[in-house]
C-alpha atoms as a PDB file:
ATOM      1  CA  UNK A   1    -189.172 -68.824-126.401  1.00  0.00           C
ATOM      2  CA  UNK A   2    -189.589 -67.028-129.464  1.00  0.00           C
ATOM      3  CA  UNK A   3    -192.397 -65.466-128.624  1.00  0.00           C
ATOM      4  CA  UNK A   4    -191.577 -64.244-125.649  1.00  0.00           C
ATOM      5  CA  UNK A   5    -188.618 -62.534-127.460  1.00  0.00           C
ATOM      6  CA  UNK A   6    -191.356 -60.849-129.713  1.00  0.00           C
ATOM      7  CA  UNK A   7    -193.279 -60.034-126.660  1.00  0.00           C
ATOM      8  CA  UNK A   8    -190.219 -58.047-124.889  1.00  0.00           C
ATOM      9  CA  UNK A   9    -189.217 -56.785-128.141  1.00  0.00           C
ATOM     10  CA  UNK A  10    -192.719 -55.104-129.022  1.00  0.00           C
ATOM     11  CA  UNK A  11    -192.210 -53.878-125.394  1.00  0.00           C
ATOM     12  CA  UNK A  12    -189.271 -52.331-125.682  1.00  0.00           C
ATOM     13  CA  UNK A  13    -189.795 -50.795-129.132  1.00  0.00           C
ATOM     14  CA  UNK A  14    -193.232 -49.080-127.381  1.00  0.00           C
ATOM     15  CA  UNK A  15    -191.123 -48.291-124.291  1.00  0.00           C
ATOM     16  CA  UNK A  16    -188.599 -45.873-123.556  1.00  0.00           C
ATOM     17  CA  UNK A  17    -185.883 -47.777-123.025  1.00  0.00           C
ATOM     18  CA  UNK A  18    -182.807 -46.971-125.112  1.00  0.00           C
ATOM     19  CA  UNK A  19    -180.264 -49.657-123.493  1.00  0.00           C
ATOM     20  CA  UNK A  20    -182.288 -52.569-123.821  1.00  0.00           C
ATOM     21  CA  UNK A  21    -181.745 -52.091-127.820  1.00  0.00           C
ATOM     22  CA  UNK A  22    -178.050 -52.407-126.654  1.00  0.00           C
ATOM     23  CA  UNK A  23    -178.683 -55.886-125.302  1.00  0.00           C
ATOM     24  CA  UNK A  24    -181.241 -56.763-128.230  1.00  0.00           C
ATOM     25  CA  UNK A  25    -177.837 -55.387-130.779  1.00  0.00           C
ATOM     26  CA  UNK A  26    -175.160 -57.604-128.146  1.00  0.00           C
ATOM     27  CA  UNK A  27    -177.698 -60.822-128.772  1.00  0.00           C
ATOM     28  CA  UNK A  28    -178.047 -60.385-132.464  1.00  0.00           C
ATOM     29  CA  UNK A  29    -174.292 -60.250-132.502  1.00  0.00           C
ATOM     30  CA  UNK A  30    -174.122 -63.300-130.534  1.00  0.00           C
ATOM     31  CA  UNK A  31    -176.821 -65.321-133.034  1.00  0.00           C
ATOM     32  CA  UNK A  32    -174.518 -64.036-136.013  1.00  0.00           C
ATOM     33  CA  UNK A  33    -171.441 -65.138-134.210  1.00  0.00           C
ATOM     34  CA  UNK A  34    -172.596 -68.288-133.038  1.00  0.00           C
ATOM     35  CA  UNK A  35    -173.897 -69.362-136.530  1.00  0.00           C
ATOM     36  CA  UNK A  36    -169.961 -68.009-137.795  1.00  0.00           C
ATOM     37  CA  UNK A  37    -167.942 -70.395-135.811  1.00  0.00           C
ATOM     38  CA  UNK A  38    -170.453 -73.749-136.317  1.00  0.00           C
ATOM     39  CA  UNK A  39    -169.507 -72.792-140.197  1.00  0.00           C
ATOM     40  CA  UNK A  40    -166.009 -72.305-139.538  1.00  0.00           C
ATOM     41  CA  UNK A  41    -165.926 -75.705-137.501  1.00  0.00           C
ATOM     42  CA  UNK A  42    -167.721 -77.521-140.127  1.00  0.00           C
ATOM     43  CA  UNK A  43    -165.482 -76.197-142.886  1.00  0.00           C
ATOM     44  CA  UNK A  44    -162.370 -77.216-140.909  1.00  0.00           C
ATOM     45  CA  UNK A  45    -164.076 -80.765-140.294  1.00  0.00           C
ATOM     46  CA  UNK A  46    -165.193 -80.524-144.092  1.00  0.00           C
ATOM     47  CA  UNK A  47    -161.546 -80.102-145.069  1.00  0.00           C
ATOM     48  CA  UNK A  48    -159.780 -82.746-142.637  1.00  0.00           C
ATOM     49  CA  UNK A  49    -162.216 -85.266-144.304  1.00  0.00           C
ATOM     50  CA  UNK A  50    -161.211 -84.355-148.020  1.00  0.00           C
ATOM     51  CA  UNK A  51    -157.503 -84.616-146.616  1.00  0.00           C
ATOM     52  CA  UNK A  52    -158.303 -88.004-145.427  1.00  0.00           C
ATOM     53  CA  UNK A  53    -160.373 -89.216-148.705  1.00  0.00           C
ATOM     54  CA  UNK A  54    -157.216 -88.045-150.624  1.00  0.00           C
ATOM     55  CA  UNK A  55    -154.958 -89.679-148.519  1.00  0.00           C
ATOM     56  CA  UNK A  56    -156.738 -93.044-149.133  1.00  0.00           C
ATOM     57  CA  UNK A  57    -156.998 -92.815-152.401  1.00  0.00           C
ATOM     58  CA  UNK A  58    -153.569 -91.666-152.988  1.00  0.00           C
ATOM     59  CA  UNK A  59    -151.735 -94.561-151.117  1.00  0.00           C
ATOM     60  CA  UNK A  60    -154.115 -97.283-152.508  1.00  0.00           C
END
């Protein structure tokens, strides 16, 4: 999959075709925002289990 991405990217950088770099911009701005929320998630998660631990430990 990868490659094909390099494929149509080295095609598009050799081609004339200015709003293709728009889509290749809008899916790098996916990627970064995709990878944003899983660390956003996993802090939450991260924090909800140190709530917990403390919890435990503090009514034992």
């Amino acid at each position: 999959v990868e490659l094909l991405y390099f494929l149509v990217d080295a095609y598009l950088f050799i081609g004339p075709l200015p709003c293709f770099y728009v889509y290749d911009l809008f899916y790098l701005i996916f990627i970064g925002f995709n990878f944003v929320l899983l660390y956003f998630i996993f802090k939450c998660i991260y924090i909800i289990l140190m709530f917990w631990y403390y919890r435990l430990f503090y009514l034992t």
